[in-house]
N, C-alpha and C. Protein backbone atom coordinates (compact mmCIF):
# COMPACT_ATOMS: atom_id res chain seq x y z
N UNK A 1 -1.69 41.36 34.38
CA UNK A 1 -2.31 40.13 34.79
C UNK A 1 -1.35 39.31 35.64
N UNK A 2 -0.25 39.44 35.41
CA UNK A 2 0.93 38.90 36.39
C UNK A 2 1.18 37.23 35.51
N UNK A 3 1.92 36.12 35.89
CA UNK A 3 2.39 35.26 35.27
C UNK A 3 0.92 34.34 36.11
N UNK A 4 0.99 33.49 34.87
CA UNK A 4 -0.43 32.43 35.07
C UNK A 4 0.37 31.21 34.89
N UNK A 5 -0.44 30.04 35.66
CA UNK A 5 -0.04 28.56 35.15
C UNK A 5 -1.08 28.16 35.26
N UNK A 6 -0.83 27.02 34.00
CA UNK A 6 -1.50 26.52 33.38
C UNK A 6 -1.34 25.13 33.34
N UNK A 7 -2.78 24.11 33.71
CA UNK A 7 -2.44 22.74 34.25
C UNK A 7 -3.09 22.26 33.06
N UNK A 8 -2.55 21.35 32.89
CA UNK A 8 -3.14 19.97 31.78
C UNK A 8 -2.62 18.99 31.95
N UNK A 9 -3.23 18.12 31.07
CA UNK A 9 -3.33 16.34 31.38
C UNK A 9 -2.05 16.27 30.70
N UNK A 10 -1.25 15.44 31.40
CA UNK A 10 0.09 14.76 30.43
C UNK A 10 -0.21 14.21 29.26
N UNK A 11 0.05 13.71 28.02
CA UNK A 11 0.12 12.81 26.88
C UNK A 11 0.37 11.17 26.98
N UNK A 12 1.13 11.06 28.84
CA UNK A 12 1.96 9.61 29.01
C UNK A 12 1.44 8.92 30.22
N UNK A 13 0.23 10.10 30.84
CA UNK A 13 -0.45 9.81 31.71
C UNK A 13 -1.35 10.63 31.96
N UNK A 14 -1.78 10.14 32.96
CA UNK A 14 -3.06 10.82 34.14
C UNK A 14 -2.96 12.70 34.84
N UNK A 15 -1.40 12.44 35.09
CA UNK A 15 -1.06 13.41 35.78
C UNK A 15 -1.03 14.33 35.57
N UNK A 16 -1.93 15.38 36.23
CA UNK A 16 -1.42 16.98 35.48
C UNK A 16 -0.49 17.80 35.90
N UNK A 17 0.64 18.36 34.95
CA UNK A 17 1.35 19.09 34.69
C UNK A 17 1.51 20.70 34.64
N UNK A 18 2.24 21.43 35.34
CA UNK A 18 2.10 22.57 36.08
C UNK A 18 2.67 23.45 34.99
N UNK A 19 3.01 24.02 34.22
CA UNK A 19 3.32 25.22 33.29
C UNK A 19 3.28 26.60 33.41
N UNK A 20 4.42 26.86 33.60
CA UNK A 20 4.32 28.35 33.59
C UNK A 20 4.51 29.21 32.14
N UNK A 21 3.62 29.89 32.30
CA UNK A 21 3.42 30.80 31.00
C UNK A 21 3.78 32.38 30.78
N UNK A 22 3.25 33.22 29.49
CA UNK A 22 3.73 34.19 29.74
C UNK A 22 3.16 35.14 30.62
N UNK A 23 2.97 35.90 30.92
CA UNK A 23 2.31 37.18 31.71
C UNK A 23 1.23 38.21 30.87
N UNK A 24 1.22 37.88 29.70
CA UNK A 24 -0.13 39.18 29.13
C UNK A 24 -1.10 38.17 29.13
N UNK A 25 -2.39 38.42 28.83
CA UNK A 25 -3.78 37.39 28.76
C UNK A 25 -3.64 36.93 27.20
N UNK A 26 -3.42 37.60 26.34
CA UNK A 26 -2.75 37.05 25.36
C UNK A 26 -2.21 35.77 25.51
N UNK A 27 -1.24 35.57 25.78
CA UNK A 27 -0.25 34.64 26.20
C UNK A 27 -1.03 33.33 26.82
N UNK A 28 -1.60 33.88 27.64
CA UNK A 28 -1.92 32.64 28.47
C UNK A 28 -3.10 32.24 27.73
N UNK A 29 -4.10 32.53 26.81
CA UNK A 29 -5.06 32.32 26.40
C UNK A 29 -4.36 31.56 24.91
N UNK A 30 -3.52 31.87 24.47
CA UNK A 30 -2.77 31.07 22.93
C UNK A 30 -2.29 30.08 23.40
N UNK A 31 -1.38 29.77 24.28
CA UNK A 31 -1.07 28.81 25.25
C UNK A 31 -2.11 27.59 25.70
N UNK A 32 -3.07 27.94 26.39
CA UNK A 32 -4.13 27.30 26.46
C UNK A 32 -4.69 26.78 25.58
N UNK A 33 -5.19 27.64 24.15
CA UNK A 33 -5.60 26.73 23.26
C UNK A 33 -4.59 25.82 22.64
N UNK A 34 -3.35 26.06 23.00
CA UNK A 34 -2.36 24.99 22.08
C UNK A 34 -2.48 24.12 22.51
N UNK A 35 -2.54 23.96 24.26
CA UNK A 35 -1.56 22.72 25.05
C UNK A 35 -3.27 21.80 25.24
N UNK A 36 -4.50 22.88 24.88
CA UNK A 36 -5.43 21.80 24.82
C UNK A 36 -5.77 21.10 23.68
N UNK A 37 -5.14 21.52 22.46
CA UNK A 37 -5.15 21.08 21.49
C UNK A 37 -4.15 19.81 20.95
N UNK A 38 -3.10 18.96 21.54
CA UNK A 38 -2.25 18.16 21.65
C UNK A 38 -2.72 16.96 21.49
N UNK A 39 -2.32 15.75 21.04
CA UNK A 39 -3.15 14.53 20.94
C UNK A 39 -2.01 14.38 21.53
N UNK A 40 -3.01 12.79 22.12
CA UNK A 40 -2.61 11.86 23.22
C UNK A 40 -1.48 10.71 22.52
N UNK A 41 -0.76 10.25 23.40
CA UNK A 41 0.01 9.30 22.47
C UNK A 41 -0.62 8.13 22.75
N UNK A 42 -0.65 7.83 21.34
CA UNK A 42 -0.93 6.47 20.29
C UNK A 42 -1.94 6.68 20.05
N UNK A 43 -2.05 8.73 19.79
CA UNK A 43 -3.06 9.17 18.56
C UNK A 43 -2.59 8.58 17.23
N UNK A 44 -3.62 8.39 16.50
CA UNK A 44 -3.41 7.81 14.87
C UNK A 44 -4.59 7.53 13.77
N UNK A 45 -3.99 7.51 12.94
CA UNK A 45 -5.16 8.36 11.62
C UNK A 45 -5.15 7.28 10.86
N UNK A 46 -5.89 6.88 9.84
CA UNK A 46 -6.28 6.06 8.77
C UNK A 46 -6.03 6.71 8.09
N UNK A 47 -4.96 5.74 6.60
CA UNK A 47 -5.15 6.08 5.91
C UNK A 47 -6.22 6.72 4.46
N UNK A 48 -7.31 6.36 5.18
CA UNK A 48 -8.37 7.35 4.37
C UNK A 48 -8.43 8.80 4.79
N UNK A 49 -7.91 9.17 5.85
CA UNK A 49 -7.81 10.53 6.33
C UNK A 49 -6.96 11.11 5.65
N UNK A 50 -6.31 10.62 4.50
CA UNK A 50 -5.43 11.77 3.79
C UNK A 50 -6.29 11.54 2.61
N UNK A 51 -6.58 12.98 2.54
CA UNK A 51 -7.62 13.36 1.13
C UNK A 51 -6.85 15.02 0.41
N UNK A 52 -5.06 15.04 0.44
CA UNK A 52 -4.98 15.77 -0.29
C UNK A 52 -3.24 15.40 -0.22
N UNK A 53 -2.45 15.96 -1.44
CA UNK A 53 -1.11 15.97 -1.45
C UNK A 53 -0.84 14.61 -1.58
N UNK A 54 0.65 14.15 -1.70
CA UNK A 54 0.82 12.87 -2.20
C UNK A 54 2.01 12.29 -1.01
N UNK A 55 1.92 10.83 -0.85
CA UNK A 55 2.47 10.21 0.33
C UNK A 55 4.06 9.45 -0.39
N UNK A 56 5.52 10.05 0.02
CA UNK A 56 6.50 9.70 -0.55
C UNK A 56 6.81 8.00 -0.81
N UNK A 57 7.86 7.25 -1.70
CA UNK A 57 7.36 6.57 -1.66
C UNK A 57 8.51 5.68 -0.16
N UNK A 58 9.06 6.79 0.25
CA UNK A 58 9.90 5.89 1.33
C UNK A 58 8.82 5.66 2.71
N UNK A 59 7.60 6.44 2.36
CA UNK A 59 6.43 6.04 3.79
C UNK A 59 5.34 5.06 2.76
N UNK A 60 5.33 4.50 1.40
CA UNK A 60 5.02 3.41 0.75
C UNK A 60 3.74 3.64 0.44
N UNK A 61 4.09 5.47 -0.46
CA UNK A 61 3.53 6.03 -1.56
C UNK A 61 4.21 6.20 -2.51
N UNK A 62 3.23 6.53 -3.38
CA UNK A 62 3.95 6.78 -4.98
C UNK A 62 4.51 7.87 -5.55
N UNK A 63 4.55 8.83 -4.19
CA UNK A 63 5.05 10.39 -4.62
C UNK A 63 4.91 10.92 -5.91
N UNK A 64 3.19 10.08 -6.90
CA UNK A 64 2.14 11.12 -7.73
C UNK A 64 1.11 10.88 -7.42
N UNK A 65 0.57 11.77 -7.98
CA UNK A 65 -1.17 12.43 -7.85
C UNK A 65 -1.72 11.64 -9.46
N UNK A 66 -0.61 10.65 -10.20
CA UNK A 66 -1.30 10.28 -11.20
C UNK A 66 -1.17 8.79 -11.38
N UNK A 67 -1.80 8.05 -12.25
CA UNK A 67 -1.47 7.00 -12.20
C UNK A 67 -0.13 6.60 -13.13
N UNK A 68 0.34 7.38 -14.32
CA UNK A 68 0.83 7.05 -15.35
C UNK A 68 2.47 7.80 -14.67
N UNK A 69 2.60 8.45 -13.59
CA UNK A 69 3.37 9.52 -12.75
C UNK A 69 3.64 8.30 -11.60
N UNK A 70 2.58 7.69 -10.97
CA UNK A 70 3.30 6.49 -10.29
C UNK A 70 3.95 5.53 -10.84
N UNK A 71 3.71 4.81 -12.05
CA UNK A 71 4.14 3.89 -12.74
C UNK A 71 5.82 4.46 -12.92
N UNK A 72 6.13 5.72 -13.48
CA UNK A 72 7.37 6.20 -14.12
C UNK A 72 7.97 6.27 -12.13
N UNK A 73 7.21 7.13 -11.38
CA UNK A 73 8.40 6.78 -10.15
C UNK A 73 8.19 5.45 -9.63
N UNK A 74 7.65 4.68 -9.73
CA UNK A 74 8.05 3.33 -9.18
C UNK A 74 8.91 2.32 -10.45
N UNK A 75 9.15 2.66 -11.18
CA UNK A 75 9.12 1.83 -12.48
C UNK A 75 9.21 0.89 -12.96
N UNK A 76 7.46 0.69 -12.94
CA UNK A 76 6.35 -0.28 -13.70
C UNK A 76 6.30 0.04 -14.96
N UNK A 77 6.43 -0.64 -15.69
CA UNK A 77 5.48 -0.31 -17.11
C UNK A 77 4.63 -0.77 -17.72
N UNK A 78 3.17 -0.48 -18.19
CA UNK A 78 2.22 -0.75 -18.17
C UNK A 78 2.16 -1.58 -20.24
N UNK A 79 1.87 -2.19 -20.24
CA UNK A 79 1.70 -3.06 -21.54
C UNK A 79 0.37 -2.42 -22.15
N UNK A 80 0.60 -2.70 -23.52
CA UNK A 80 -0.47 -2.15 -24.09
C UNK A 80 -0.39 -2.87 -25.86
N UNK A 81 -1.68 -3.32 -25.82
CA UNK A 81 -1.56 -4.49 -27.18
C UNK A 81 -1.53 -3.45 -28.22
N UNK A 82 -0.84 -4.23 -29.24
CA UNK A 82 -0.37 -3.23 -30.24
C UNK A 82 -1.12 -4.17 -31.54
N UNK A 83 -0.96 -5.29 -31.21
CA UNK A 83 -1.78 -6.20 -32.10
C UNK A 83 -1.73 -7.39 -31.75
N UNK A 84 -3.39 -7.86 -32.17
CA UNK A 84 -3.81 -9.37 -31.43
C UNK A 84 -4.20 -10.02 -32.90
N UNK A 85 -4.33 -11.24 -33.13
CA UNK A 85 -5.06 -11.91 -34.21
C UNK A 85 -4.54 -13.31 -33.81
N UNK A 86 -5.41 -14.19 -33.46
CA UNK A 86 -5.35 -15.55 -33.19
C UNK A 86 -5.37 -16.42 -33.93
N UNK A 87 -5.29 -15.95 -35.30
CA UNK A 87 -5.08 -17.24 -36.80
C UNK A 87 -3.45 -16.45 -36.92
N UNK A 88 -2.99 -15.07 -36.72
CA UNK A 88 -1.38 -15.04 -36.91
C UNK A 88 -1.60 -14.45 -38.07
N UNK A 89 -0.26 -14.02 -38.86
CA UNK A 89 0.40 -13.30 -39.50
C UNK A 89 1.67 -13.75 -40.20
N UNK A 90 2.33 -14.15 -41.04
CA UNK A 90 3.83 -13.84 -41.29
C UNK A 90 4.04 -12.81 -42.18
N UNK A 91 3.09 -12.06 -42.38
CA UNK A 91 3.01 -10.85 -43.01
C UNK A 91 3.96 -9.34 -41.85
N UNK A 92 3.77 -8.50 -43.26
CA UNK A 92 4.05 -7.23 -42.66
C UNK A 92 3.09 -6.85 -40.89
N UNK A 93 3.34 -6.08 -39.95
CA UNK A 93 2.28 -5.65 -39.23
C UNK A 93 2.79 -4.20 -39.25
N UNK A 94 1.19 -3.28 -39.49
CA UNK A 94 1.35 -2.17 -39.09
C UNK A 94 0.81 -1.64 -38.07
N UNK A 95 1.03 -0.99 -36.68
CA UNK A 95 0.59 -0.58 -35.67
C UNK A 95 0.26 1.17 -35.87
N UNK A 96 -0.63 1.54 -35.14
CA UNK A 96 -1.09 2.95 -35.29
C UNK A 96 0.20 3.20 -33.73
N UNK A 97 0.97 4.95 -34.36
CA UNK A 97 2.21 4.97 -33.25
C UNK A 97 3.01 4.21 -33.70
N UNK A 98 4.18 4.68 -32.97
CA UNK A 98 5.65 3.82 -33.33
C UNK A 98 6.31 3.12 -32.35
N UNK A 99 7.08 1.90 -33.09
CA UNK A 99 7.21 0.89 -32.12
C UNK A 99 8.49 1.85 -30.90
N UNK A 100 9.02 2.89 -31.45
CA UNK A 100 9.57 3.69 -30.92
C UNK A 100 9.34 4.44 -29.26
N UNK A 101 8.22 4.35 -29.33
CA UNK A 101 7.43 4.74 -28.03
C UNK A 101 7.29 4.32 -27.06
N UNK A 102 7.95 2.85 -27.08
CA UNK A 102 7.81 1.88 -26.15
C UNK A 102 9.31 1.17 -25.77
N UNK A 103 9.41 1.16 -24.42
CA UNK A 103 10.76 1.08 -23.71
C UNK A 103 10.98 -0.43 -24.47
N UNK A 104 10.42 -1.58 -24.41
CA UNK A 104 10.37 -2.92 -25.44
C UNK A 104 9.37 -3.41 -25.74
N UNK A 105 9.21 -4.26 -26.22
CA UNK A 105 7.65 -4.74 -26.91
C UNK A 105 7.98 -6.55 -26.84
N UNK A 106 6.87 -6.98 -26.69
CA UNK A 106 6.86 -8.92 -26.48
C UNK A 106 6.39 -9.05 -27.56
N UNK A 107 6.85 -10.32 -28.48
CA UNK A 107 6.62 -10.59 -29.36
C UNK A 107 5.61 -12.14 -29.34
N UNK A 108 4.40 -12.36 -29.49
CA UNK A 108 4.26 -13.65 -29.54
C UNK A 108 4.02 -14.60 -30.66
N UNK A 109 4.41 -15.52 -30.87
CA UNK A 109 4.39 -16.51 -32.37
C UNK A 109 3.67 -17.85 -32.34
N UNK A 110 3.56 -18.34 -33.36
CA UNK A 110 3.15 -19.48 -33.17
C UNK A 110 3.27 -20.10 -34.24
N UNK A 111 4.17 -21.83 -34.49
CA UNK A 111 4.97 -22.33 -35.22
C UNK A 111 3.84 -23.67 -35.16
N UNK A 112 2.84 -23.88 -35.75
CA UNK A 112 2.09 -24.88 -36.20
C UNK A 112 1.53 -25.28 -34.40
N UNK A 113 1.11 -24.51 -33.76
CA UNK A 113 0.82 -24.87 -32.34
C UNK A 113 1.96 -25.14 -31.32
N UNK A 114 2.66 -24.51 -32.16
CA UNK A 114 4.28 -24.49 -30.88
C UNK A 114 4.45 -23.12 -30.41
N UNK A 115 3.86 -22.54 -29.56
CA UNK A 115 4.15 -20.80 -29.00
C UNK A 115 4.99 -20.41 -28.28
N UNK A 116 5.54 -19.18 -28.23
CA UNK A 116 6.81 -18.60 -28.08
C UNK A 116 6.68 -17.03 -28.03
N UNK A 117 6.88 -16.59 -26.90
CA UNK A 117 7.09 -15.20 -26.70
C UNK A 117 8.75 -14.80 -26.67
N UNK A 118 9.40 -13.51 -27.00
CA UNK A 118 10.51 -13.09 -27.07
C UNK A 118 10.04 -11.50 -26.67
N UNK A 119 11.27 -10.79 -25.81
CA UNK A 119 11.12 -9.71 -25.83
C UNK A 119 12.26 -8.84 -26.48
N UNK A 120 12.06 -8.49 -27.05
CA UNK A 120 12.89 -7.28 -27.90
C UNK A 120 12.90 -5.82 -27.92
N UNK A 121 14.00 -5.03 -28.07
CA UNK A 121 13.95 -3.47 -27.97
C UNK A 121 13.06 -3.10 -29.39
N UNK A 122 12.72 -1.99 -29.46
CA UNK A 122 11.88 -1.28 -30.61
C UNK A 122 12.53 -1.28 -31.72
N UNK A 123 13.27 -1.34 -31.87
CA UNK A 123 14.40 -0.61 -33.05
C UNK A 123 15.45 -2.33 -33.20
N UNK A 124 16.17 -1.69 -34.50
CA UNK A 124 16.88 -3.09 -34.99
C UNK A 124 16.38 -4.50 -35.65
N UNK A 125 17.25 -5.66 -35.22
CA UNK A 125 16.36 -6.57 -35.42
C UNK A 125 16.62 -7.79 -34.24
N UNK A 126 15.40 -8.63 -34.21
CA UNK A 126 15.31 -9.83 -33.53
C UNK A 126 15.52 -11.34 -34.01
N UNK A 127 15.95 -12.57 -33.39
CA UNK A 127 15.48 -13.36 -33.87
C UNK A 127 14.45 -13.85 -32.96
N UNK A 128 13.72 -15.01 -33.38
CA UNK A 128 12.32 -15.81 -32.80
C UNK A 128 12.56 -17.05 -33.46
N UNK A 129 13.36 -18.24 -32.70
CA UNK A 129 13.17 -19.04 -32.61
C UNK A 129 12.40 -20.15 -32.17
N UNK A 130 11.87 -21.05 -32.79
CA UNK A 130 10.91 -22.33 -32.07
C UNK A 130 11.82 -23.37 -32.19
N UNK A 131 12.71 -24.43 -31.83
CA UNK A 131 12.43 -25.69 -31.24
C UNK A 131 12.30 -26.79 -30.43
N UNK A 132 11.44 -28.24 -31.67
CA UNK A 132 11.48 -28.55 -30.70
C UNK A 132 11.53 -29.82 -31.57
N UNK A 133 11.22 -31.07 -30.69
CA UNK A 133 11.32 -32.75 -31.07
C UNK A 133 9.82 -33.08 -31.64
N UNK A 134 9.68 -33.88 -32.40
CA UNK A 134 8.82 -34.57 -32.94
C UNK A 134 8.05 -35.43 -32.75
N UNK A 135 7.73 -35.85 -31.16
CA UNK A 135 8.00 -37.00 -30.15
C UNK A 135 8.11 -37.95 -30.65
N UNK A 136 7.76 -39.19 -31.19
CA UNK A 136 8.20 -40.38 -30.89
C UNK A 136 9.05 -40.81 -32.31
N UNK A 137 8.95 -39.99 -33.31
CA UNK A 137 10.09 -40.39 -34.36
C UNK A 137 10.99 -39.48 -34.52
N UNK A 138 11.33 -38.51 -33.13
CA UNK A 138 12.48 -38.14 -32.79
C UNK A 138 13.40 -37.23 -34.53
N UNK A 139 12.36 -36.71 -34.80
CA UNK A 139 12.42 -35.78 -35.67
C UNK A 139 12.64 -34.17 -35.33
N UNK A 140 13.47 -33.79 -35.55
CA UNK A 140 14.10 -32.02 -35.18
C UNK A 140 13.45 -31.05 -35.89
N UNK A 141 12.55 -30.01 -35.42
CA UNK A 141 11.97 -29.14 -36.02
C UNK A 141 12.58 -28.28 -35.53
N UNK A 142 13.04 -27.07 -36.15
CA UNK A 142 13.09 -25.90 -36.27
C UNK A 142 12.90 -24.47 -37.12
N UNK A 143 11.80 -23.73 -36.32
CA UNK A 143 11.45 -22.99 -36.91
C UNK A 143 11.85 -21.94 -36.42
N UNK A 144 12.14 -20.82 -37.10
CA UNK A 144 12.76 -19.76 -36.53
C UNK A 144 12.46 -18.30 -37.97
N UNK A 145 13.05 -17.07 -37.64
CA UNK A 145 12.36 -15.90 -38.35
C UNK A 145 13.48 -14.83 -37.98
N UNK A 146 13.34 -13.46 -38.61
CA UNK A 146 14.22 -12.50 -37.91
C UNK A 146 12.95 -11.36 -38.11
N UNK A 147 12.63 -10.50 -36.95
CA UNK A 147 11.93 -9.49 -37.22
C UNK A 147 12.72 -8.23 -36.76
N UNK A 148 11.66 -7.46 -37.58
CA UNK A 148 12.29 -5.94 -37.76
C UNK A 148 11.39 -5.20 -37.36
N UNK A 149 11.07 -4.20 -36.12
CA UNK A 149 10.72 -3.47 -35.96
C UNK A 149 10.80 -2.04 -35.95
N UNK A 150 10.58 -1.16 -37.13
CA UNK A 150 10.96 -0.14 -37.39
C UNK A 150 9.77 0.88 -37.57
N UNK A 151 10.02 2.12 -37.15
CA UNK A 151 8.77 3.15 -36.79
C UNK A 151 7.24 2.03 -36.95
N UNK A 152 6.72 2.29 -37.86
CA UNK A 152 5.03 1.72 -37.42
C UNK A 152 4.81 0.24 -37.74
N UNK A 153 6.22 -0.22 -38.32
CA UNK A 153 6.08 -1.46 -39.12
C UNK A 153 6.99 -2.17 -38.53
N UNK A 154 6.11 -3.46 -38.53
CA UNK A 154 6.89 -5.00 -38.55
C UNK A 154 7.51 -6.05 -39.55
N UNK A 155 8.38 -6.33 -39.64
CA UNK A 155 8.68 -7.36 -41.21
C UNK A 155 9.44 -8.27 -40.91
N UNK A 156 9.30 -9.31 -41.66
CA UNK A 156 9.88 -10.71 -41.22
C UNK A 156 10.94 -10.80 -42.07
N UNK A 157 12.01 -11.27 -42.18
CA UNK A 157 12.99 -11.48 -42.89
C UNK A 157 13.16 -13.26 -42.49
N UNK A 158 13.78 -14.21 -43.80
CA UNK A 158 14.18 -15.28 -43.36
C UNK A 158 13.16 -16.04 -42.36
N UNK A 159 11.73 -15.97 -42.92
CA UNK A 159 10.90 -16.98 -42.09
C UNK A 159 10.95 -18.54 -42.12
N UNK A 160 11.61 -19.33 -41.97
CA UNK A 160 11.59 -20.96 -42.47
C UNK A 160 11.16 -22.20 -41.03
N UNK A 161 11.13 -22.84 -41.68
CA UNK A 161 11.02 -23.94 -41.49
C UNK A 161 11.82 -25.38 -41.68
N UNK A 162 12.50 -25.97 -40.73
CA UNK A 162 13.81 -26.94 -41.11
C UNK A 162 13.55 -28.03 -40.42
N UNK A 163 12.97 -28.86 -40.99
CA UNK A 163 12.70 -30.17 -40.20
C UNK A 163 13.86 -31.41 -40.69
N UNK A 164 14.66 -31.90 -39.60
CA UNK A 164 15.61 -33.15 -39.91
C UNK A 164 14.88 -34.43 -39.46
N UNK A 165 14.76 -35.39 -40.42
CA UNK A 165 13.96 -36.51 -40.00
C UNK A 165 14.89 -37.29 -39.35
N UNK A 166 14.54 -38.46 -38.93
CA UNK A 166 15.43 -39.54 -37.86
C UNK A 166 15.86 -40.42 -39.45
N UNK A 167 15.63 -40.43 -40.71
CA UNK A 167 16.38 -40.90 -41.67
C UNK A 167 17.22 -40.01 -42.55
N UNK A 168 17.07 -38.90 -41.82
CA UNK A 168 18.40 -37.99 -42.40
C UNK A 168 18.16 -37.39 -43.73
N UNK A 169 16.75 -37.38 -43.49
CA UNK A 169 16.17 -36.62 -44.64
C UNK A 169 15.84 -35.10 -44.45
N UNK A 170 16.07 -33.83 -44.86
CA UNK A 170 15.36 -32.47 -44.75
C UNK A 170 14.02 -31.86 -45.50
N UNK A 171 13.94 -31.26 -44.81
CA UNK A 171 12.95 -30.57 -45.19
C UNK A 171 12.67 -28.96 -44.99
N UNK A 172 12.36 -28.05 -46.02
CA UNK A 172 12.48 -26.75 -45.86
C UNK A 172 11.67 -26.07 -46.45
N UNK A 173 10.97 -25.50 -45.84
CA UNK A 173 9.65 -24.81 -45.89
C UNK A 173 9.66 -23.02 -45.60
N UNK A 174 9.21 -22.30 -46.20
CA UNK A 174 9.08 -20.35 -45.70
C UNK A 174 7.54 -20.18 -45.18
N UNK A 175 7.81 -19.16 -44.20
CA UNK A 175 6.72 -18.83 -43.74
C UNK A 175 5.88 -19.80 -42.71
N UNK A 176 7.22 -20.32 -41.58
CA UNK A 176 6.34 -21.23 -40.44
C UNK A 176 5.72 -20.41 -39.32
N UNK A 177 6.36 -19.49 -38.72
CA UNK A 177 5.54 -18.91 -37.90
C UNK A 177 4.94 -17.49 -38.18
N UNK A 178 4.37 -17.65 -37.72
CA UNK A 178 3.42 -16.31 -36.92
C UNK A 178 3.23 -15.71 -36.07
N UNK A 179 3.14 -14.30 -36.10
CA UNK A 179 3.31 -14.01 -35.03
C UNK A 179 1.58 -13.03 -34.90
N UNK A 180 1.55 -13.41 -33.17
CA UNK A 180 -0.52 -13.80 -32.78
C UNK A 180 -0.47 -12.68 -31.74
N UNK A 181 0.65 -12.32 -31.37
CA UNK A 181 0.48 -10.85 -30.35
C UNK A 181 1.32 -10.21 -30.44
N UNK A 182 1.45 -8.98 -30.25
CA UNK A 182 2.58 -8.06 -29.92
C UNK A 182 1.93 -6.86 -28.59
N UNK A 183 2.68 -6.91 -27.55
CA UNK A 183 2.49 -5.71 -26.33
C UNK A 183 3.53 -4.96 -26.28
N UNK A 184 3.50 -3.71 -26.06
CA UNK A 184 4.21 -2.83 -25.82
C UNK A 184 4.36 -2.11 -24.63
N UNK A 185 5.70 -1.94 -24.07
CA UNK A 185 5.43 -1.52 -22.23
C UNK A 185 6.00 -0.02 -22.29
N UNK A 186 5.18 0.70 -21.41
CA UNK A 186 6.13 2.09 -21.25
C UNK A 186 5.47 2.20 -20.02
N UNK A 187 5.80 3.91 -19.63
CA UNK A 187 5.07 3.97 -18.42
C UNK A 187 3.60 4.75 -18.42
């Protein structure tokens, strides 16, 4: 067949471009379908056009195909109530699962309408302190607790109540707060 050229439209313009190719019909016919197959520049795709494989996250994907797989490579961790009750507790709490499972857990309390979240690791123990002033007879409340979170169970140690009056009187009371939520985060 001897050597063929092959003209097409530039990508940066109008102009067509002269190419020399190989010499079998082969050649010039694979050729042809390539160089007509080329997008133009400031070809570009929507992102709805990707409907397979996963987008890294340095092009501001999550490099998974899951949701609980994006959370761990971006790392988010997703909360998950472990226990709610809006009258409270200073009781034991037992959760189904262990507090173990969870990278930390929020604790929320509530000291006669004084609320207070703390976050704490799974394991060991915490304290949860409340105070605060008495407003206008400038009376010192403090309430405070130590909890223990260990495999499925919660327990309070040292729950009180310590109120100093502005006449220098005390007062000491067990069992001021409660605690009205607990979430747990992992991925």
């Amino acid at each position: 067949m001897g050597n063929a050229l092959i003209s097409r439209a530039s990508n940066k313009s109008n102009v067509n471009v002269l190419q020399e190719v190989g010499t079998s019909q082969a050649d010039v016919m694979s050729q042809n379908a390539c160089t007509s197959s080329f997008s133009r520049l400031g070809h570009s795709h929507s992102t709805s056009d990707i409907t397979s494989g996963t987008l890294p996250i340095s092009r501001g994907g999550t490099s998974a195909s899951s949701a609980t797989s994006a959370r761990t490579n971006l790392e988010v961790r997703k909360g998950y109530t472990l226990y709610s009750n809006s009258s409270g507790t200073s009781g034991t709490i037992t959760i189904s699962g262990s507090f173990a499972d969870y990278a930390f857990i929020v604790i929320s309390v509530d000291g006669n309408g004084i609320s207070k979240s703390i976050v704490c690791l799974p394991y060991g123990s915490e304290n949860i302190g409340v105070t605060y002033s008495s407003g206008s007879n400038n009376d010192l409340i403090n309430r405070t607790a130590l909890v223990y979170p260990n495999g499925s169970t919660l327990t309070w140690k040292r729950n009180y109540n310590v109120e100093i009056f502005n006449n220098n009187t005390v007062s000491f009371t067990d069992g001021a707060l409660k605690i009205i939520k607990i979430v747990g985060y992992k991925y």
